[in-house]
PDB file of N, CA and C in Angstrom:
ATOM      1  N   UNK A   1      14.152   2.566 -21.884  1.00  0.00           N
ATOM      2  CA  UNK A   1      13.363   3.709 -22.254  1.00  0.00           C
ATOM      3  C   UNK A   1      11.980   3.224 -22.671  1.00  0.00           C
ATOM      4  N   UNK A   2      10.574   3.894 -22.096  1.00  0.00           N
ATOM      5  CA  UNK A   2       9.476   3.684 -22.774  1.00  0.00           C
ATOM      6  C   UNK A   2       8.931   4.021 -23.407  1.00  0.00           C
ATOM      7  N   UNK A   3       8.374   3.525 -24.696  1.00  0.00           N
ATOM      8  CA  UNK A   3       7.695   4.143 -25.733  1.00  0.00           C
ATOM      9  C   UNK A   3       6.359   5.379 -25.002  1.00  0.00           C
ATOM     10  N   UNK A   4       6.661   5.990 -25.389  1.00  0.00           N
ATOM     11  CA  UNK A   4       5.423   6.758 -24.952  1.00  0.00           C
ATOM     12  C   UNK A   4       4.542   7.102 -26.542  1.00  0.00           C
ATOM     13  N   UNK A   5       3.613   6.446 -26.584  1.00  0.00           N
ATOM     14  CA  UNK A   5       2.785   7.189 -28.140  1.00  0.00           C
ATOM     15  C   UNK A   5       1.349   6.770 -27.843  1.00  0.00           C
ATOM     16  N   UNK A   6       0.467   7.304 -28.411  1.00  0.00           N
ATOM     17  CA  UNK A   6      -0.671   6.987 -28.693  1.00  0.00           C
ATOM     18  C   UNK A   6      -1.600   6.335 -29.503  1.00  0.00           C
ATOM     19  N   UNK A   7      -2.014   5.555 -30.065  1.00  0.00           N
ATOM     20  CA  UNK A   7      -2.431   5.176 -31.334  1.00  0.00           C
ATOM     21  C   UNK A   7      -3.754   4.358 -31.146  1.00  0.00           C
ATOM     22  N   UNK A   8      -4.299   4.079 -32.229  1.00  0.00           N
ATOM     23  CA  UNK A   8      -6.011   3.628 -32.315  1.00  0.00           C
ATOM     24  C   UNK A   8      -5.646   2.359 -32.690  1.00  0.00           C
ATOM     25  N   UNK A   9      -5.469   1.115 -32.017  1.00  0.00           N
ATOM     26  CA  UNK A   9      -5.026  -0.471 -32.839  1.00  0.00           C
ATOM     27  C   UNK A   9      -6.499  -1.031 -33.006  1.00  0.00           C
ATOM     28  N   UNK A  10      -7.464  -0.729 -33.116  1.00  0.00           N
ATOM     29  CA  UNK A  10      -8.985  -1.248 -33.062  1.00  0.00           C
ATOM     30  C   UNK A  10      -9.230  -1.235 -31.811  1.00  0.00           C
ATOM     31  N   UNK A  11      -8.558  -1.007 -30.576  1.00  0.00           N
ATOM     32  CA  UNK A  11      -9.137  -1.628 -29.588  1.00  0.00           C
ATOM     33  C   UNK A  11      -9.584  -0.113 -28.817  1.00  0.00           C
ATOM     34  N   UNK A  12      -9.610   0.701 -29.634  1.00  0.00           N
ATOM     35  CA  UNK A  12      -9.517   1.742 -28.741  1.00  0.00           C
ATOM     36  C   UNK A  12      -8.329   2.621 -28.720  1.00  0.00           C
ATOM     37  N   UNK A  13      -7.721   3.877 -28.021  1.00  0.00           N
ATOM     38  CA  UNK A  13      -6.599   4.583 -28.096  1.00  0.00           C
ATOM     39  C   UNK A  13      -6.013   3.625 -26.939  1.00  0.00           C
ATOM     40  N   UNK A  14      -4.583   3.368 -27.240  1.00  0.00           N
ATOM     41  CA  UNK A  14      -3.879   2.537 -26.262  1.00  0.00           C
ATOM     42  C   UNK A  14      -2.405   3.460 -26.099  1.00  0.00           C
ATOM     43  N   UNK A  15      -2.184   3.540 -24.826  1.00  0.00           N
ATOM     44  CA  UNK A  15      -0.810   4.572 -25.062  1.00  0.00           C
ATOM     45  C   UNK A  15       0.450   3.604 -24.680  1.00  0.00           C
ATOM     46  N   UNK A  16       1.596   2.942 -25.705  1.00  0.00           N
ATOM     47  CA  UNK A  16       2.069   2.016 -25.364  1.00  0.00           C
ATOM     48  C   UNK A  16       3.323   1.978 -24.051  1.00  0.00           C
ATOM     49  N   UNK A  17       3.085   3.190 -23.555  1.00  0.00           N
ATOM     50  CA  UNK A  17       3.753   3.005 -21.970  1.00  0.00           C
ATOM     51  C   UNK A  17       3.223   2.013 -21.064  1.00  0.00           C
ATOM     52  N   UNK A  18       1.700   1.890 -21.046  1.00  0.00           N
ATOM     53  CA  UNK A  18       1.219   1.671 -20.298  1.00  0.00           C
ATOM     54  C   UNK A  18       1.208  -0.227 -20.463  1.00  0.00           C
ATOM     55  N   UNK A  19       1.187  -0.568 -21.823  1.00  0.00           N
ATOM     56  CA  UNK A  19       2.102  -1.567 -21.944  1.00  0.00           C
ATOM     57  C   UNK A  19       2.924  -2.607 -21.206  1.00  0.00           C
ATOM     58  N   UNK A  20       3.974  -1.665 -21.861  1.00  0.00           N
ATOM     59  CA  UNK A  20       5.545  -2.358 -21.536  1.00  0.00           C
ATOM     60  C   UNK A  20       6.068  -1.825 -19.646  1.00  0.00           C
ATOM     61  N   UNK A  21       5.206  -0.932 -19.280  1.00  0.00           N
ATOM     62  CA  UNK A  21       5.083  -0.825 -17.623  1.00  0.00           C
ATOM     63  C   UNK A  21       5.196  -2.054 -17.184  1.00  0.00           C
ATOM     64  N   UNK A  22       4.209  -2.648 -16.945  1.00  0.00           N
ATOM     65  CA  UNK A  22       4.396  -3.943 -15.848  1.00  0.00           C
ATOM     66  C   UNK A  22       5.620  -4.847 -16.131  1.00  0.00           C
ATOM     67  N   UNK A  23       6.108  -5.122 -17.780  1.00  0.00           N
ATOM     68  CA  UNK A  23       7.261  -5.897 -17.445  1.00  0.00           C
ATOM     69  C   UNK A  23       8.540  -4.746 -16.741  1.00  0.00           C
ATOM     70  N   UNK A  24       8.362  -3.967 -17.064  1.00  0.00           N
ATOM     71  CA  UNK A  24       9.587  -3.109 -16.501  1.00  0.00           C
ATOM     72  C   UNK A  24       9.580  -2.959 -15.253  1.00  0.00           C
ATOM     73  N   UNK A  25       8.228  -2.776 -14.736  1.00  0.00           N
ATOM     74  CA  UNK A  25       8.601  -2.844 -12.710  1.00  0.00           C
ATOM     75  C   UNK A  25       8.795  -4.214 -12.522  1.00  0.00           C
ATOM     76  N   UNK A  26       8.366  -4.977 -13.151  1.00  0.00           N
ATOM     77  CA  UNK A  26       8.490  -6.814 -12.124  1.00  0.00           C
ATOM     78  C   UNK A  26       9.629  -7.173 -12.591  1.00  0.00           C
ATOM     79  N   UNK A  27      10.849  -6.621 -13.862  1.00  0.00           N
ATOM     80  CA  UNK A  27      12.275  -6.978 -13.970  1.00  0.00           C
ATOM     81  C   UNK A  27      12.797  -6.149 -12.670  1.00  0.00           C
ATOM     82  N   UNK A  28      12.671  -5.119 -12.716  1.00  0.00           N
ATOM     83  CA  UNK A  28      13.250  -4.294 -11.783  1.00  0.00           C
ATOM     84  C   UNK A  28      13.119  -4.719 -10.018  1.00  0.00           C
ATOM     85  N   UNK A  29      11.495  -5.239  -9.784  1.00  0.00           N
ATOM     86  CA  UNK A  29      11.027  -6.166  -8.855  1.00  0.00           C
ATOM     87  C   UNK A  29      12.630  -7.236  -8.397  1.00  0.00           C
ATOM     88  N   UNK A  30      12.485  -7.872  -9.651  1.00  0.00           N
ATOM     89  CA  UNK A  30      12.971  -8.925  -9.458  1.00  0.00           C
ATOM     90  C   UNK A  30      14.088  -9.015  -9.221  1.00  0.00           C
ATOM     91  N   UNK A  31      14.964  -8.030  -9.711  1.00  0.00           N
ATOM     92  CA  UNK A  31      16.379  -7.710  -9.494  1.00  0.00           C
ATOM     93  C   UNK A  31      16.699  -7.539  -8.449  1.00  0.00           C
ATOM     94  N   UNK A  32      15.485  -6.865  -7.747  1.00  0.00           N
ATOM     95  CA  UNK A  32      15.453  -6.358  -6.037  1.00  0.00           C
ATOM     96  C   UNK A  32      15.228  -7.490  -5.071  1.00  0.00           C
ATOM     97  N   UNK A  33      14.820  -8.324  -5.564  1.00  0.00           N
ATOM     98  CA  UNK A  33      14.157  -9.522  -4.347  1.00  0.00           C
ATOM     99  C   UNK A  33      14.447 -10.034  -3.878  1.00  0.00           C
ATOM    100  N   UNK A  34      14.487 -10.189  -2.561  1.00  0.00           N
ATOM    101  CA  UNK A  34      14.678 -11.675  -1.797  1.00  0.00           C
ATOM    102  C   UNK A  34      14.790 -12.870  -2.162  1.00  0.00           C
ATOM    103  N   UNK A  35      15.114 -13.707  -1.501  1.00  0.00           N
ATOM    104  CA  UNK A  35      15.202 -14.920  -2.053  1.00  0.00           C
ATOM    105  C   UNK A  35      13.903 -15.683  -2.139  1.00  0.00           C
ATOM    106  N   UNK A  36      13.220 -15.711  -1.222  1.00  0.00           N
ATOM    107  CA  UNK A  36      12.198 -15.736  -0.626  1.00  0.00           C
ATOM    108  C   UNK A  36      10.594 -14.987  -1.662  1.00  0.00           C
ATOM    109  N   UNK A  37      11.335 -14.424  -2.391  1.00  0.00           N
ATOM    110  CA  UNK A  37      10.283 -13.537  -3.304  1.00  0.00           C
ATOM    111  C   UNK A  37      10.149 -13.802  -4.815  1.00  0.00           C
ATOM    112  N   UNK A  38      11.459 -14.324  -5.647  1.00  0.00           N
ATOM    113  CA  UNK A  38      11.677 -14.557  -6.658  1.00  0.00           C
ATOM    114  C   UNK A  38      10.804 -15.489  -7.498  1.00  0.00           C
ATOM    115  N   UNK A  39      10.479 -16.380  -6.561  1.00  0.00           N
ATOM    116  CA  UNK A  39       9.520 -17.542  -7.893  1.00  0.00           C
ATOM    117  C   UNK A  39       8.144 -16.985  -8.045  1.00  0.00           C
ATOM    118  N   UNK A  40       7.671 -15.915  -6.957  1.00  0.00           N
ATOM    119  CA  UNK A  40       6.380 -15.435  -7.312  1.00  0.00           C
ATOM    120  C   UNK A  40       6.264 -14.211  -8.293  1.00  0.00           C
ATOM    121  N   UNK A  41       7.458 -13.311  -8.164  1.00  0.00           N
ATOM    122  CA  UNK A  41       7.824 -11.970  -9.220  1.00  0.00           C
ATOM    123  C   UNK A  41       7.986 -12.883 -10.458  1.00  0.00           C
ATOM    124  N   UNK A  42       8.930 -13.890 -10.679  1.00  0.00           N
ATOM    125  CA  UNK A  42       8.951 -14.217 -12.236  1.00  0.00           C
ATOM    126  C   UNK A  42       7.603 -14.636 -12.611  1.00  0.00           C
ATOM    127  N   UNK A  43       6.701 -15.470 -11.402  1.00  0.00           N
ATOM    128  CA  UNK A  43       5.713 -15.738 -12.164  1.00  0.00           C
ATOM    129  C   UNK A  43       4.691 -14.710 -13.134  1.00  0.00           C
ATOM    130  N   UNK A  44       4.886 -13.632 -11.997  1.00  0.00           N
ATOM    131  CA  UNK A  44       3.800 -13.042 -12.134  1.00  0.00           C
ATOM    132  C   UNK A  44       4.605 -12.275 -13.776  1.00  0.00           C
ATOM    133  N   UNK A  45       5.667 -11.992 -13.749  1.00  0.00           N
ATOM    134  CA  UNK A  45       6.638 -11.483 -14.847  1.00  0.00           C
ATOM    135  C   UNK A  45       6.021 -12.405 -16.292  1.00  0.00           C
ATOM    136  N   UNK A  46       5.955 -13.454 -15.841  1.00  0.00           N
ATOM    137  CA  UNK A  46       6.037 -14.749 -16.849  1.00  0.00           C
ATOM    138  C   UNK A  46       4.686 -14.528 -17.665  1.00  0.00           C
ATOM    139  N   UNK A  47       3.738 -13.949 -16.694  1.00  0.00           N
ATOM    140  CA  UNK A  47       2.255 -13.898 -16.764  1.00  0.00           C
ATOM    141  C   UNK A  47       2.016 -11.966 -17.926  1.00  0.00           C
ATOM    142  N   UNK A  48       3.205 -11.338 -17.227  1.00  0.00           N
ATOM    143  CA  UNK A  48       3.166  -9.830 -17.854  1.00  0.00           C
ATOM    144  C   UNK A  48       3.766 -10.169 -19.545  1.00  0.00           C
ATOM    145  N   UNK A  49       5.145 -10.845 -19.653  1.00  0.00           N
ATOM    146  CA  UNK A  49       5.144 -11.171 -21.103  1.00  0.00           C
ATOM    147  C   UNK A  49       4.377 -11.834 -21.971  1.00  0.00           C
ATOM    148  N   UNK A  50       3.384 -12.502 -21.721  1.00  0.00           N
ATOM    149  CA  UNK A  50       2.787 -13.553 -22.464  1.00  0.00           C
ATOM    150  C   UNK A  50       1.516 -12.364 -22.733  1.00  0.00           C
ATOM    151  N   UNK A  51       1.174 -11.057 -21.861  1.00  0.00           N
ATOM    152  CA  UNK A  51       0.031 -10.634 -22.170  1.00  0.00           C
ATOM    153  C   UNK A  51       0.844  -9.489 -23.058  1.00  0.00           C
ATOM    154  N   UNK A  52       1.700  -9.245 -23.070  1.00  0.00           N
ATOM    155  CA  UNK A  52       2.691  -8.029 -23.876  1.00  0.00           C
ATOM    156  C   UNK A  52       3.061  -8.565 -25.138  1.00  0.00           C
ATOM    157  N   UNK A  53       3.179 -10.135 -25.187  1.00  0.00           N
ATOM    158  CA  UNK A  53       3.345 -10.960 -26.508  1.00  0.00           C
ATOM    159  C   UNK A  53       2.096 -10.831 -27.208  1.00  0.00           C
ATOM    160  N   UNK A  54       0.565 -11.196 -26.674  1.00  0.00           N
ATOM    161  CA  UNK A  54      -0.532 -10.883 -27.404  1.00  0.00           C
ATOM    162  C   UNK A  54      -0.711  -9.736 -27.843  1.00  0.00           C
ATOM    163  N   UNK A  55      -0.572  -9.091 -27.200  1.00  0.00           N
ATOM    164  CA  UNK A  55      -0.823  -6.893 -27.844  1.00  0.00           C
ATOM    165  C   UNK A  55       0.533  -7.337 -28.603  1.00  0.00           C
ATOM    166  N   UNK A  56       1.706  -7.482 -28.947  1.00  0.00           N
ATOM    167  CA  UNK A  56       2.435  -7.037 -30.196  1.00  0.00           C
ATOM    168  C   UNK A  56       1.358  -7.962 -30.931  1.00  0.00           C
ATOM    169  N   UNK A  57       1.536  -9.466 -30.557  1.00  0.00           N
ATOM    170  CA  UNK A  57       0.989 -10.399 -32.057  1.00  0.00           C
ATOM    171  C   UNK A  57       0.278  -9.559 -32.588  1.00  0.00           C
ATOM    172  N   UNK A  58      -0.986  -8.717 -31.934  1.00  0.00           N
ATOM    173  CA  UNK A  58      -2.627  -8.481 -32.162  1.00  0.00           C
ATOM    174  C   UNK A  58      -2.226  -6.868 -33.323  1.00  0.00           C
ATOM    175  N   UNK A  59      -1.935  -6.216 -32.246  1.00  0.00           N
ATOM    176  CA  UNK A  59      -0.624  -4.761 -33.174  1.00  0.00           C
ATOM    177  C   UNK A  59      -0.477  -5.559 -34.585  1.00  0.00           C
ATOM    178  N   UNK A  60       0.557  -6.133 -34.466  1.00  0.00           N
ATOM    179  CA  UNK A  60       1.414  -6.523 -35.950  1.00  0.00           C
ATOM    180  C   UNK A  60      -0.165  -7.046 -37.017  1.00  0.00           C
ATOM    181  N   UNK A  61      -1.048  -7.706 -36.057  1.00  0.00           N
ATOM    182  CA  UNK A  61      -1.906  -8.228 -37.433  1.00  0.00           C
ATOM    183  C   UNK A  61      -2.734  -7.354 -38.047  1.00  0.00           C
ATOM    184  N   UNK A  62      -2.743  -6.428 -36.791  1.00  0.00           N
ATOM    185  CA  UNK A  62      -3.471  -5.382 -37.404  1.00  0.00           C
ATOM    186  C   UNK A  62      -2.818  -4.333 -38.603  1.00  0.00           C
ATOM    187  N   UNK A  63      -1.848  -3.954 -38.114  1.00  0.00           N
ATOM    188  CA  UNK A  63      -0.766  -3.797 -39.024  1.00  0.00           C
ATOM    189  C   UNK A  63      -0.581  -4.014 -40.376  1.00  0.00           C
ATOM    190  N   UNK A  64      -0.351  -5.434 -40.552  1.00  0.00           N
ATOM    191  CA  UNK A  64      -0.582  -6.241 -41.588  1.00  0.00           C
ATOM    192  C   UNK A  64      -1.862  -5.964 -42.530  1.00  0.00           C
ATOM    193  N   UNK A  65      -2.850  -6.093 -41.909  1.00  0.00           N
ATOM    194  CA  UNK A  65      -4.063  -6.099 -42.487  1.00  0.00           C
ATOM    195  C   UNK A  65      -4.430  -4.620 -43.200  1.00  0.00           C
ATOM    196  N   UNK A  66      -3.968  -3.982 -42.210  1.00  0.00           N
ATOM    197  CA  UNK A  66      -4.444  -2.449 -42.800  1.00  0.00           C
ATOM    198  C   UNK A  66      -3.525  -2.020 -43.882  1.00  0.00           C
ATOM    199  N   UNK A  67      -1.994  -2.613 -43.946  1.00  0.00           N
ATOM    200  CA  UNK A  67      -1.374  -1.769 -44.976  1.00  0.00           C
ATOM    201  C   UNK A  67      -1.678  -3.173 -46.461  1.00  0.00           C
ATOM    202  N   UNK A  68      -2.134  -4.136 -46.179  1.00  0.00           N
ATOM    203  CA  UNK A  68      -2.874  -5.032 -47.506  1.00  0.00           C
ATOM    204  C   UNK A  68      -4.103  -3.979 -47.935  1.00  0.00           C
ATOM    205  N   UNK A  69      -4.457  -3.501 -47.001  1.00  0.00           N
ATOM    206  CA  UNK A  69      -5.851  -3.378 -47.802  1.00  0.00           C
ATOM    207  C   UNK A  69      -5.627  -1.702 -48.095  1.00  0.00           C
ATOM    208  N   UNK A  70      -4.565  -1.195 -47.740  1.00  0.00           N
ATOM    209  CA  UNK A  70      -4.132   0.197 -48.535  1.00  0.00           C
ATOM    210  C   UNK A  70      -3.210   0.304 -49.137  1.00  0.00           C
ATOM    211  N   UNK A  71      -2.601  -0.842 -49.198  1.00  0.00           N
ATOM    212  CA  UNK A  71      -1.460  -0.846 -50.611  1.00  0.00           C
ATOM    213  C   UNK A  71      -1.366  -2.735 -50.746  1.00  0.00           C
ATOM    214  N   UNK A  72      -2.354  -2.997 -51.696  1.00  0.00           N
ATOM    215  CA  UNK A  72      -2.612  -4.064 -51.767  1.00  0.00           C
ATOM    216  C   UNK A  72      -1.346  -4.579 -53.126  1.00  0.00           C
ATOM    217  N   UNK A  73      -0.509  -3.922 -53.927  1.00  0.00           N
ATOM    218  CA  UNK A  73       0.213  -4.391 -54.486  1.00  0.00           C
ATOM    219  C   UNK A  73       1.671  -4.446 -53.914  1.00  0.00           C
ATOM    220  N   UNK A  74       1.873  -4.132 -52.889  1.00  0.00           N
ATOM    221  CA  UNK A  74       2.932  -4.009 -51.988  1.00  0.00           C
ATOM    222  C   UNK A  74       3.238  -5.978 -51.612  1.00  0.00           C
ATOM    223  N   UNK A  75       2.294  -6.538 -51.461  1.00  0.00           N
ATOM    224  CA  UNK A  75       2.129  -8.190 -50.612  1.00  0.00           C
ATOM    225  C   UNK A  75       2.494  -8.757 -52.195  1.00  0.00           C
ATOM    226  N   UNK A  76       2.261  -8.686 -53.100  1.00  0.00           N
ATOM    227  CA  UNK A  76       2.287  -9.246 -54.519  1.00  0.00           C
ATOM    228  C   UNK A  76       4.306  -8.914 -54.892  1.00  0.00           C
ATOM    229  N   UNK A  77       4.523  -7.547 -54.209  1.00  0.00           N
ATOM    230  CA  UNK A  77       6.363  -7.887 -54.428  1.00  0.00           C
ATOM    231  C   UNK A  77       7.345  -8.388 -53.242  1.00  0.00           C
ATOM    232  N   UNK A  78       6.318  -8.901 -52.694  1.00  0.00           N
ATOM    233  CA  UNK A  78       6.960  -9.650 -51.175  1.00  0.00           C
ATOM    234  C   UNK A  78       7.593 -11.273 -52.042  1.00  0.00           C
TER     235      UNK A  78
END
């Protein structure tokens, strides 16, 4: 299932379907493929998680940052 939402992460409104899309067609790709096809779908797969890993990291720090600096005694009962 894909998230469908909207939200402002600094970078602009990002709608996170648009996201987690590319790994979901190139698993699905890949499930489908030839033999003949497979080492170039994972690559390119390999290439879709690592850019889906930066948008969460980048998300979460932002995250982070914004709820320190609006509930700054919240990090002090961590």
């Amino acid at each position: 299932m894909s998230i469908v939402a909207a939200k402002n992460y600094g970078m602009g409104i990002v709608e996170l379907a648009e996201i987690d899309e590319p790994v979901r067609a190139l698993c699905a790709k890949a499930a489908n493929a030839r033999e003949g096809e497979v080492e170039e779908i994972l690559a390119k797969l390999r290439e879709a998680l690592k850019e889906h890993a930066r948008f969460v990291r980048l998300m979460a720090g932002q995250t982070l940052t914004r709820m320190n600096r609006e509930h700054p005694a919240s990090r002090d009962a961590a």
